[in-house]
C-alpha atoms as a PDB file:
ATOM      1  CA  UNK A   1      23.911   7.939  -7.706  1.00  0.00           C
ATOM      2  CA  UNK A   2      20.316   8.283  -6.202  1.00  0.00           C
ATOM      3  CA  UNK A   3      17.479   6.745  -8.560  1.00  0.00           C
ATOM      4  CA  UNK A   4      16.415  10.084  -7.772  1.00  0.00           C
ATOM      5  CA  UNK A   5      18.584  11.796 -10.356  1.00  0.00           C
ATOM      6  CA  UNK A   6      17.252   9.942 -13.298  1.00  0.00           C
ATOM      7  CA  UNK A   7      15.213  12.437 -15.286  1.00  0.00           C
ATOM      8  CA  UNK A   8      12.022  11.432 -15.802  1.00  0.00           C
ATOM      9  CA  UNK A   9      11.761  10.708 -11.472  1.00  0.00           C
ATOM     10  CA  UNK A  10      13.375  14.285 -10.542  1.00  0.00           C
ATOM     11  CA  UNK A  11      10.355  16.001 -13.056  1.00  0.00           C
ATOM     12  CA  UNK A  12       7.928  14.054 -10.942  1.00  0.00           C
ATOM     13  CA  UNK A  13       9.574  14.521  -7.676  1.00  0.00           C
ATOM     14  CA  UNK A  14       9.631  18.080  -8.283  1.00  0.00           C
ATOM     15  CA  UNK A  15       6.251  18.619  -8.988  1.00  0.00           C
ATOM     16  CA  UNK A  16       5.170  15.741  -5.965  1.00  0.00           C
ATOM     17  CA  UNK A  17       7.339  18.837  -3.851  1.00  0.00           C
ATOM     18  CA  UNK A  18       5.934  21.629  -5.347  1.00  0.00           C
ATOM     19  CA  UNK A  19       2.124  19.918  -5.046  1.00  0.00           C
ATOM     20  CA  UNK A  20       2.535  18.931  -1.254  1.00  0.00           C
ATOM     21  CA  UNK A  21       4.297  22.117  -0.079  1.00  0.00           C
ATOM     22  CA  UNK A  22       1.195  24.193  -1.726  1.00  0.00           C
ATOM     23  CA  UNK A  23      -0.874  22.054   0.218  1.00  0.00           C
ATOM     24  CA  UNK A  24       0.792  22.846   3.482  1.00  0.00           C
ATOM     25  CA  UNK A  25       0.527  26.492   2.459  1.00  0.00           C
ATOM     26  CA  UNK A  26      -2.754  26.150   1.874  1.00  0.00           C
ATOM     27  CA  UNK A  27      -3.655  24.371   5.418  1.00  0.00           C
ATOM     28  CA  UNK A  28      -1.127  25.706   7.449  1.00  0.00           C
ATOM     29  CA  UNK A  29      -3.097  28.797   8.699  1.00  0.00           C
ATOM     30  CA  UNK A  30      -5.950  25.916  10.259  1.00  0.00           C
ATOM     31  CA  UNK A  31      -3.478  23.684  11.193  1.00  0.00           C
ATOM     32  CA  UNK A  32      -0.078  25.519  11.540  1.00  0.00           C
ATOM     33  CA  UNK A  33       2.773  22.703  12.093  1.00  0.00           C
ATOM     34  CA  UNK A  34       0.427  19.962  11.673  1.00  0.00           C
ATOM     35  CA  UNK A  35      -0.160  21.047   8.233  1.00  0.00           C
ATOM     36  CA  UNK A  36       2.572  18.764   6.464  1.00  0.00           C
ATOM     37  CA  UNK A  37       1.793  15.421   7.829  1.00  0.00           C
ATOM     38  CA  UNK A  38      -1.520  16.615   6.984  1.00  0.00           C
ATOM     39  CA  UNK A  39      -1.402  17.274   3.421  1.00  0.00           C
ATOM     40  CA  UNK A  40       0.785  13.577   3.142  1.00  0.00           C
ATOM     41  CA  UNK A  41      -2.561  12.152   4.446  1.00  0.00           C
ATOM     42  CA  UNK A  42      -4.742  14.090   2.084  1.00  0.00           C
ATOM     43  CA  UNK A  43      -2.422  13.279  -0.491  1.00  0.00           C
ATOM     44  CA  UNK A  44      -2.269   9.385   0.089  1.00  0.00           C
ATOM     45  CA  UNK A  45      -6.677   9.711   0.562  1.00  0.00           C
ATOM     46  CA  UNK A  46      -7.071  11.475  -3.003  1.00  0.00           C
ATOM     47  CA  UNK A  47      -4.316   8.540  -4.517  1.00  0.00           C
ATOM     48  CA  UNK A  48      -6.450   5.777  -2.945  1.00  0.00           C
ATOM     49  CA  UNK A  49      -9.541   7.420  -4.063  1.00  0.00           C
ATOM     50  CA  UNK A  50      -8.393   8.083  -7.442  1.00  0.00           C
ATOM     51  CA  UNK A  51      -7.697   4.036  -7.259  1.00  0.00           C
ATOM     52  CA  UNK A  52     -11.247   3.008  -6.797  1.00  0.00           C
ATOM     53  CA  UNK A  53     -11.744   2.073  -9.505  1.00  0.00           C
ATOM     54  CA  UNK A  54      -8.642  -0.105 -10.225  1.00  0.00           C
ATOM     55  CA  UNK A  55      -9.527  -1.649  -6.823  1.00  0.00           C
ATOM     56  CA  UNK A  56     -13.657  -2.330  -7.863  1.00  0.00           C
ATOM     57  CA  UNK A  57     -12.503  -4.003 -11.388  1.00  0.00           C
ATOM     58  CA  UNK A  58      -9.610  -6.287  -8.782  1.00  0.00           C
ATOM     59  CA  UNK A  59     -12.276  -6.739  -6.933  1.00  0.00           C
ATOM     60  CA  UNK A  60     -14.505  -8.265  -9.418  1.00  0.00           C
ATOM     61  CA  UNK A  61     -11.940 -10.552 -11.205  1.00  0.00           C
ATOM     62  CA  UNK A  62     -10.991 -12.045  -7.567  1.00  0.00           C
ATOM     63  CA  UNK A  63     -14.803 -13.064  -7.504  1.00  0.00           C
ATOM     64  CA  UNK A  64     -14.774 -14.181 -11.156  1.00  0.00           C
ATOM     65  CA  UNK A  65     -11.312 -16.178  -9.927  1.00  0.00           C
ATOM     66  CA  UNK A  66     -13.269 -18.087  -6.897  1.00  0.00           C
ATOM     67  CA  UNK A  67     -16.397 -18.950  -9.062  1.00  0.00           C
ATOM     68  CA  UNK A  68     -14.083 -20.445 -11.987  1.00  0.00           C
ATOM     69  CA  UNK A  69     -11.595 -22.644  -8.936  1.00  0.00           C
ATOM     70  CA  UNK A  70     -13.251 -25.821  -9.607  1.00  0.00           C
ATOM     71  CA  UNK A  71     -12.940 -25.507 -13.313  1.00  0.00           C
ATOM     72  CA  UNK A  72      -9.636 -24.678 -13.060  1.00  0.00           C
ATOM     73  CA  UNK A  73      -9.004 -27.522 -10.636  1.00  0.00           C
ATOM     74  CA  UNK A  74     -10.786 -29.911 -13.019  1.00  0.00           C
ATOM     75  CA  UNK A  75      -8.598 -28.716 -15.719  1.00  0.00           C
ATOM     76  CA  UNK A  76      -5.548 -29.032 -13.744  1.00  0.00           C
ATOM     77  CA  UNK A  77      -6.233 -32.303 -13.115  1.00  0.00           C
ATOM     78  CA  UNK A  78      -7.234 -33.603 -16.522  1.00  0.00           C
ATOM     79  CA  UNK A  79      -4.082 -32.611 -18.056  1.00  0.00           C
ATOM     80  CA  UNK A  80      -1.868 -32.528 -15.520  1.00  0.00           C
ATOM     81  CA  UNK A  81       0.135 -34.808 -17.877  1.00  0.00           C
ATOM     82  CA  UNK A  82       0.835 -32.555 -20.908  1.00  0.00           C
ATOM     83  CA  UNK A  83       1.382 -28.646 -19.479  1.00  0.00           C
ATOM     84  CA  UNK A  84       1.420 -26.990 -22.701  1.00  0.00           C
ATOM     85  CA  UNK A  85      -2.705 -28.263 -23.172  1.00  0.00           C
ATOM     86  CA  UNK A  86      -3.190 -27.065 -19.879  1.00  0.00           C
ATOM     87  CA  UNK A  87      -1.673 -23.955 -20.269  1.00  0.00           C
ATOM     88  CA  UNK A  88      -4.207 -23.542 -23.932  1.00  0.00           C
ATOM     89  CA  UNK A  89      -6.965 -24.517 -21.565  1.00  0.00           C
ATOM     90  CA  UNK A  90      -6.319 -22.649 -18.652  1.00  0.00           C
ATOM     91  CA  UNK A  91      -5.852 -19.399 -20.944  1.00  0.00           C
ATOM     92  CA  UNK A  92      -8.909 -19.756 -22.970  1.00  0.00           C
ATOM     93  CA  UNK A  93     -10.858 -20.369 -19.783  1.00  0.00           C
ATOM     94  CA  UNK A  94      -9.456 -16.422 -18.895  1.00  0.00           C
ATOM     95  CA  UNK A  95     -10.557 -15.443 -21.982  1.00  0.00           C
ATOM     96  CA  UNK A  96     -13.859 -16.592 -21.905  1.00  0.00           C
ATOM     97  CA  UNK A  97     -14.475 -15.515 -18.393  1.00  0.00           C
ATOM     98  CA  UNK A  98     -12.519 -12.018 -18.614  1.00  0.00           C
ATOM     99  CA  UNK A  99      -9.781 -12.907 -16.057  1.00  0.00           C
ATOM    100  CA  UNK A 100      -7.034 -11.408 -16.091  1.00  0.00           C
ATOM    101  CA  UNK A 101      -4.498 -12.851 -13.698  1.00  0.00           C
ATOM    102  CA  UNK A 102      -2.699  -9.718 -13.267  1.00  0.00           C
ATOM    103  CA  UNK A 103      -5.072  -7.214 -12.616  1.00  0.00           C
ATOM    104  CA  UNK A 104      -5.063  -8.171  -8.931  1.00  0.00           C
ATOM    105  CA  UNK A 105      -1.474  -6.553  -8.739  1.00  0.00           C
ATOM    106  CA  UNK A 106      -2.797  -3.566 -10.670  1.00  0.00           C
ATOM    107  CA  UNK A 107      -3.314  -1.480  -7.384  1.00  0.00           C
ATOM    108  CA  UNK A 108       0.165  -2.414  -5.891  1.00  0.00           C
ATOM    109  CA  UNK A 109       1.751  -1.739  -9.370  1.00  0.00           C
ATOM    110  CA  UNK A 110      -0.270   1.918  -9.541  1.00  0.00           C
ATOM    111  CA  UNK A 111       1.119   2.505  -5.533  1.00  0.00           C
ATOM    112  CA  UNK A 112       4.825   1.621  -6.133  1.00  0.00           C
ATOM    113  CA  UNK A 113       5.452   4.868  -7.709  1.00  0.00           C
ATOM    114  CA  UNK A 114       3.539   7.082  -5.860  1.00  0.00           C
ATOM    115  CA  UNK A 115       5.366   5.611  -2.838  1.00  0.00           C
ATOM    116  CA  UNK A 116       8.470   6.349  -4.306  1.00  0.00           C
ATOM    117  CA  UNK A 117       7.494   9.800  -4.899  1.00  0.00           C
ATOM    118  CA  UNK A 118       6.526   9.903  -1.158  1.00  0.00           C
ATOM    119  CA  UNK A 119       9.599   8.648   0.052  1.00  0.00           C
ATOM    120  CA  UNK A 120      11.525  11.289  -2.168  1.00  0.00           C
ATOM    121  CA  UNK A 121       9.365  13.954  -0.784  1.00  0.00           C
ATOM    122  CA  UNK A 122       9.929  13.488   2.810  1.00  0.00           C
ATOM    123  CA  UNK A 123      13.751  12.248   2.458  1.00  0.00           C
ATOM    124  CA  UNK A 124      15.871  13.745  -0.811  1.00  0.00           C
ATOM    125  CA  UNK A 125      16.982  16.647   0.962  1.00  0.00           C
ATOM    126  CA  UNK A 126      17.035  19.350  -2.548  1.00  0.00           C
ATOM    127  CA  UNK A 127      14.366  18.962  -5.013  1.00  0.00           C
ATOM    128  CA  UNK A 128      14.575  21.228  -8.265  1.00  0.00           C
ATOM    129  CA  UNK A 129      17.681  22.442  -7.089  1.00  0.00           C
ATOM    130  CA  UNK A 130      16.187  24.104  -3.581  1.00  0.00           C
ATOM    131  CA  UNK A 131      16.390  22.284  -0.252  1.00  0.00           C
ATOM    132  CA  UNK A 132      13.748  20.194   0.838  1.00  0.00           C
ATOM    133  CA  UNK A 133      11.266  22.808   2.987  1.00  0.00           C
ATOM    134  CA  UNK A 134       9.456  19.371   4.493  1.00  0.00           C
ATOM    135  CA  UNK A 135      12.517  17.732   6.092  1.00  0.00           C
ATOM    136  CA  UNK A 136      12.174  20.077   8.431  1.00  0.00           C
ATOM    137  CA  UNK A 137       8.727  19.566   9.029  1.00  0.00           C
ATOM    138  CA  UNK A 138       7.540  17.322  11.970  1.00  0.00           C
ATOM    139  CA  UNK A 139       4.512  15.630  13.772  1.00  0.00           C
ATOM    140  CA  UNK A 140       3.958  16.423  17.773  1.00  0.00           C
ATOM    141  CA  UNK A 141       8.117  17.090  17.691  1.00  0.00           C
ATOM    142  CA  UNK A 142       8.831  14.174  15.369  1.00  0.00           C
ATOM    143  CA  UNK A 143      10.742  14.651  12.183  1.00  0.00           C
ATOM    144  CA  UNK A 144       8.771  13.330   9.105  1.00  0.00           C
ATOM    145  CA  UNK A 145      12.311  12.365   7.416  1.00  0.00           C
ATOM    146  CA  UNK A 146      13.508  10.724  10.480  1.00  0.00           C
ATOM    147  CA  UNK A 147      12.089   6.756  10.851  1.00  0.00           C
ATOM    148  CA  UNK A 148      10.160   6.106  14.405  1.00  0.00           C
ATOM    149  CA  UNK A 149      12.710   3.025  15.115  1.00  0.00           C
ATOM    150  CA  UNK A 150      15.715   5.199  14.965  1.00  0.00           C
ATOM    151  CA  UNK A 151      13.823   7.788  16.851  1.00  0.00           C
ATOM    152  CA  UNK A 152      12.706   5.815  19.895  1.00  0.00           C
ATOM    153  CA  UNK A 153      16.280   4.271  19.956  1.00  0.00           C
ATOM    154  CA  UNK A 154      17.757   7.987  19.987  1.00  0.00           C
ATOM    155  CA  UNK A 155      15.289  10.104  22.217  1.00  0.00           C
ATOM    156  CA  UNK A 156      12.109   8.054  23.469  1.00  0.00           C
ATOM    157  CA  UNK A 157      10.815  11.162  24.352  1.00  0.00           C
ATOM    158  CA  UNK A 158       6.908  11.459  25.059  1.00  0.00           C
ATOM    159  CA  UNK A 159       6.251  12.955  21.861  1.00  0.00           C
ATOM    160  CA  UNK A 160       7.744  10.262  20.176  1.00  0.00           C
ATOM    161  CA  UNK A 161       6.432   7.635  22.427  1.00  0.00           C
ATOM    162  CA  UNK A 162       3.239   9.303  21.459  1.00  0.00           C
ATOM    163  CA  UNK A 163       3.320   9.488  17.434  1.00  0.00           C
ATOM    164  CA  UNK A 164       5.104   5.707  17.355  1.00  0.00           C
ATOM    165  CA  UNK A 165       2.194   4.307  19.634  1.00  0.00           C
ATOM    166  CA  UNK A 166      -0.672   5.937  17.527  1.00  0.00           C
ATOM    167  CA  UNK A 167       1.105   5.237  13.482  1.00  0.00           C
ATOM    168  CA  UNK A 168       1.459   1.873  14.956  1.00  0.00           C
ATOM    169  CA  UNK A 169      -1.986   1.199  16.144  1.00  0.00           C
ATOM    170  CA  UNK A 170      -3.025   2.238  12.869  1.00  0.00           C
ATOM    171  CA  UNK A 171      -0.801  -0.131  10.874  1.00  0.00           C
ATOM    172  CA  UNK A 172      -2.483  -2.980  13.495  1.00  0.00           C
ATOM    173  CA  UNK A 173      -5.634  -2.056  12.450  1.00  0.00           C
ATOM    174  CA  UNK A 174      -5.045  -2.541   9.074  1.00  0.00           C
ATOM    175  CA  UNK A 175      -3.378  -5.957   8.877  1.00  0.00           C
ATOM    176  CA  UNK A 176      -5.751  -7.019  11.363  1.00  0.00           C
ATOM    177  CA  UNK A 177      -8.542  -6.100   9.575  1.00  0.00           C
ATOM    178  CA  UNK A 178      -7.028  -7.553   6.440  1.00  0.00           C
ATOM    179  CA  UNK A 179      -6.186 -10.807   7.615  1.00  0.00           C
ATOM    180  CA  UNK A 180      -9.887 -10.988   8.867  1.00  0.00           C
ATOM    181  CA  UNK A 181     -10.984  -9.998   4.989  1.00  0.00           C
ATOM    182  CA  UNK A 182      -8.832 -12.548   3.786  1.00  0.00           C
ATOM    183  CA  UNK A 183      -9.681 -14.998   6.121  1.00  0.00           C
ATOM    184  CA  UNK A 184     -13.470 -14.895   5.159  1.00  0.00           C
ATOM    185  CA  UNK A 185     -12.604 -14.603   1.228  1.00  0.00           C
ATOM    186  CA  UNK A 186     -10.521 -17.988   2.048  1.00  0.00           C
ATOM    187  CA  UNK A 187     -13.476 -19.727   4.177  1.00  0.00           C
ATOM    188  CA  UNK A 188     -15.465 -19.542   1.071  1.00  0.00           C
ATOM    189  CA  UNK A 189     -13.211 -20.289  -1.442  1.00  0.00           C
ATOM    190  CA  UNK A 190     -15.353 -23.206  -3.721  1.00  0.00           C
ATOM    191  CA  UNK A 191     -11.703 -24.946  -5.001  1.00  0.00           C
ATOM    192  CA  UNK A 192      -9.055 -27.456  -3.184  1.00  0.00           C
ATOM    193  CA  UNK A 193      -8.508 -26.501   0.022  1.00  0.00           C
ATOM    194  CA  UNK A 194      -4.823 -25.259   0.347  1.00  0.00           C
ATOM    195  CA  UNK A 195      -2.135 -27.063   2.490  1.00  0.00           C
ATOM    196  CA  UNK A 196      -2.512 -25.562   6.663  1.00  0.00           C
ATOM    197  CA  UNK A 197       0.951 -23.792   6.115  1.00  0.00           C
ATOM    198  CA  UNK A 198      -0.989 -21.835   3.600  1.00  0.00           C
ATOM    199  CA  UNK A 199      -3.378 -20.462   6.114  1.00  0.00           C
ATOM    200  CA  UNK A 200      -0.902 -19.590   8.539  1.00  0.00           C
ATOM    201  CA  UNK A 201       1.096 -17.679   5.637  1.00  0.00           C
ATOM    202  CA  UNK A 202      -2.127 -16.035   4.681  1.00  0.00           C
ATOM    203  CA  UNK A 203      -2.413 -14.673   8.552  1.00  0.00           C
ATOM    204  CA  UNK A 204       0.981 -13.424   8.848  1.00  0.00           C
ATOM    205  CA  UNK A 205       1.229 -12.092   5.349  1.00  0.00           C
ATOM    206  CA  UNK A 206      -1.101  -8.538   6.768  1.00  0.00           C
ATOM    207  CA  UNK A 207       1.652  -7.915   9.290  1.00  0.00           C
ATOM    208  CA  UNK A 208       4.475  -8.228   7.209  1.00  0.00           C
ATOM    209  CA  UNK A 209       4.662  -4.102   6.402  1.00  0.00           C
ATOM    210  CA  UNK A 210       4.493  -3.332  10.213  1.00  0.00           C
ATOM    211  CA  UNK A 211       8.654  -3.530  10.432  1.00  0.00           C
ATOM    212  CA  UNK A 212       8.830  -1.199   7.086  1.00  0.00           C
ATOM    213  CA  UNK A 213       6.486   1.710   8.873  1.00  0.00           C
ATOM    214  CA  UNK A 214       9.288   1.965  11.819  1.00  0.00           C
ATOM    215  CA  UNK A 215      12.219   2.509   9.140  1.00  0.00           C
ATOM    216  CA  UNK A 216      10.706   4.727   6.903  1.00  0.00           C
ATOM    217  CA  UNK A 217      10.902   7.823   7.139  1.00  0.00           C
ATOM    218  CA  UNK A 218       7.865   9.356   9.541  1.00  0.00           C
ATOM    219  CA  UNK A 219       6.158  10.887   5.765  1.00  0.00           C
ATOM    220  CA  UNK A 220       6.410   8.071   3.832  1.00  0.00           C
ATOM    221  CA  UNK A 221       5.277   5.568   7.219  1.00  0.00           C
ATOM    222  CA  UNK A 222       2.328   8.186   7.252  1.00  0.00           C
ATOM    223  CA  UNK A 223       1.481   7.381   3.646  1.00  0.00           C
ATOM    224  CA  UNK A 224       2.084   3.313   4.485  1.00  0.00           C
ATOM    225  CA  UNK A 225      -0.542   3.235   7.705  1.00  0.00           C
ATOM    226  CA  UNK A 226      -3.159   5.577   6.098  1.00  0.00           C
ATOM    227  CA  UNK A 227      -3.200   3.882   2.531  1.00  0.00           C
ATOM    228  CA  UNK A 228      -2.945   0.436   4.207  1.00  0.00           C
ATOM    229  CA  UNK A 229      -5.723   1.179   6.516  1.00  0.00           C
ATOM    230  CA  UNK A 230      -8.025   2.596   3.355  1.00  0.00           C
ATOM    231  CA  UNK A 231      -6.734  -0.675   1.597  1.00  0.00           C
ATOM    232  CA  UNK A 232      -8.339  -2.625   4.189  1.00  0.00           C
ATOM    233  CA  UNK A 233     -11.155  -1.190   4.615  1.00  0.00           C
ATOM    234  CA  UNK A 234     -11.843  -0.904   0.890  1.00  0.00           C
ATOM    235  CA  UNK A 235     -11.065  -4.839   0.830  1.00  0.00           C
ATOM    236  CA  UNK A 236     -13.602  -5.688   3.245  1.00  0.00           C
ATOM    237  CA  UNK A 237     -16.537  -3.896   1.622  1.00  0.00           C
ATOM    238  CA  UNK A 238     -15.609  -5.194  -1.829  1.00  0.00           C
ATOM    239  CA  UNK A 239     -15.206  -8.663  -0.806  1.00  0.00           C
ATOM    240  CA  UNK A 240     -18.500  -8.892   1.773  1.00  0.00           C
END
């Protein structure tokens, strides 16, 4: 039983369908068969923009969370003995400071379903009880419902050679550029300085989508490279 088939997803899926194909309607007389990897792109730009927001507040308590370290640190250490006062202490020192330890995971927790929706669109082959118009939709000759990896293993054509070299570069460019972000956030960070390993976890941590862009399905690896590059980008102007 696809997760898929539970209610409350299929009304959402539907409409996700119904939204993206009037979309490609709408663009396909500027941009004929480009016009549904298009509108996944606009699509994923209006989610992240909607997110700004979320992302600005994040932001802001990561800042408030790197001013506070040493407190927290000091805190740590002075009661390292009994956990339940630290616990008080550390709690009331998020109070006071309006911290909120999981607003960080707000934007990932906002993206989750959205990228299920995605994934749906491009891959459950009838929505609302009519087949799937964009699984037949494609990008220079690529399927959107068909994953690069399996593609390139199949028929390395140009085309795909093509589309796998450029949605890869861009998925690069993001983790690079977030590593770099974090990097700097990390170089000055005011608490203990983390154990090396942590460092090298920290670099590899960007990269660690890239293998998920060549199984997804070409729409949803769309989605992951364009919001991952905005993510960075947005990361490195908040943080600078």
């Amino acid at each position: 039983m696809s997760v898929y088939s539970f209610p409350p997803l299929a009304a959402a899926l539907t409409a996700a369908h119904a939204l993206v194909l009037a979309l490609v309607d709408a663009l396909s007389p500027l941009l004929a068969a480009a016009a549904a990897p298009a509108a996944i792109v606009i699509v994923t730009l209006a989610v992240r923009l909607a997110l700004v927001p979320v992302a600005v507040a994040s932001a802001r308590a990561e800042r408030t969370r790197r001013r506070i370290a040493p407190q927290v640190a000091r805190l740590r250490d002075r009661h390292r003995k009994d956990p339940a006062r630290l616990q008080r202490e550390l709690a009331e020192l998020y109070r006071r400071e309006g911290v909120s330890p999981a607003r960080a995971l707000l934007p990932l927790l906002v993206q989750a379903p959205v990228l299920t929706l995605v994934f749906g669109v491009v891959s459950v082959p009838v929505i609302g009880g009519v087949g799937n118009e964009l699984m037949a939709a494609s990008l220079a000759g690529v399927p959107l419902a068909a994953g690069l990896a399996g593609q390139l293993l199949a028929a390395p054509t140009p085309p795909v050679l093509a589309v796998a070299a450029a949605v890869t570069a861009i998925a690069v460019l993001g983790a690079e550029l977030s590593r770099r972000t974090a990097t700097r956030a990390a170089a000055r960070f005011e608490g203990p300085r983390p154990p090396r390993w942590a460092g090298t976890l920290r670099a590899a941590l960007p990269y660690a989508a890239l293998p998920a862009v060549a199984l997804v399905p070409l729409g949803a690896a769309l989605y992951l490279v364009t919001s991952g590059l905005w993510g960075a980008v947005e990361r490195a102007i908040l943080t600078a």
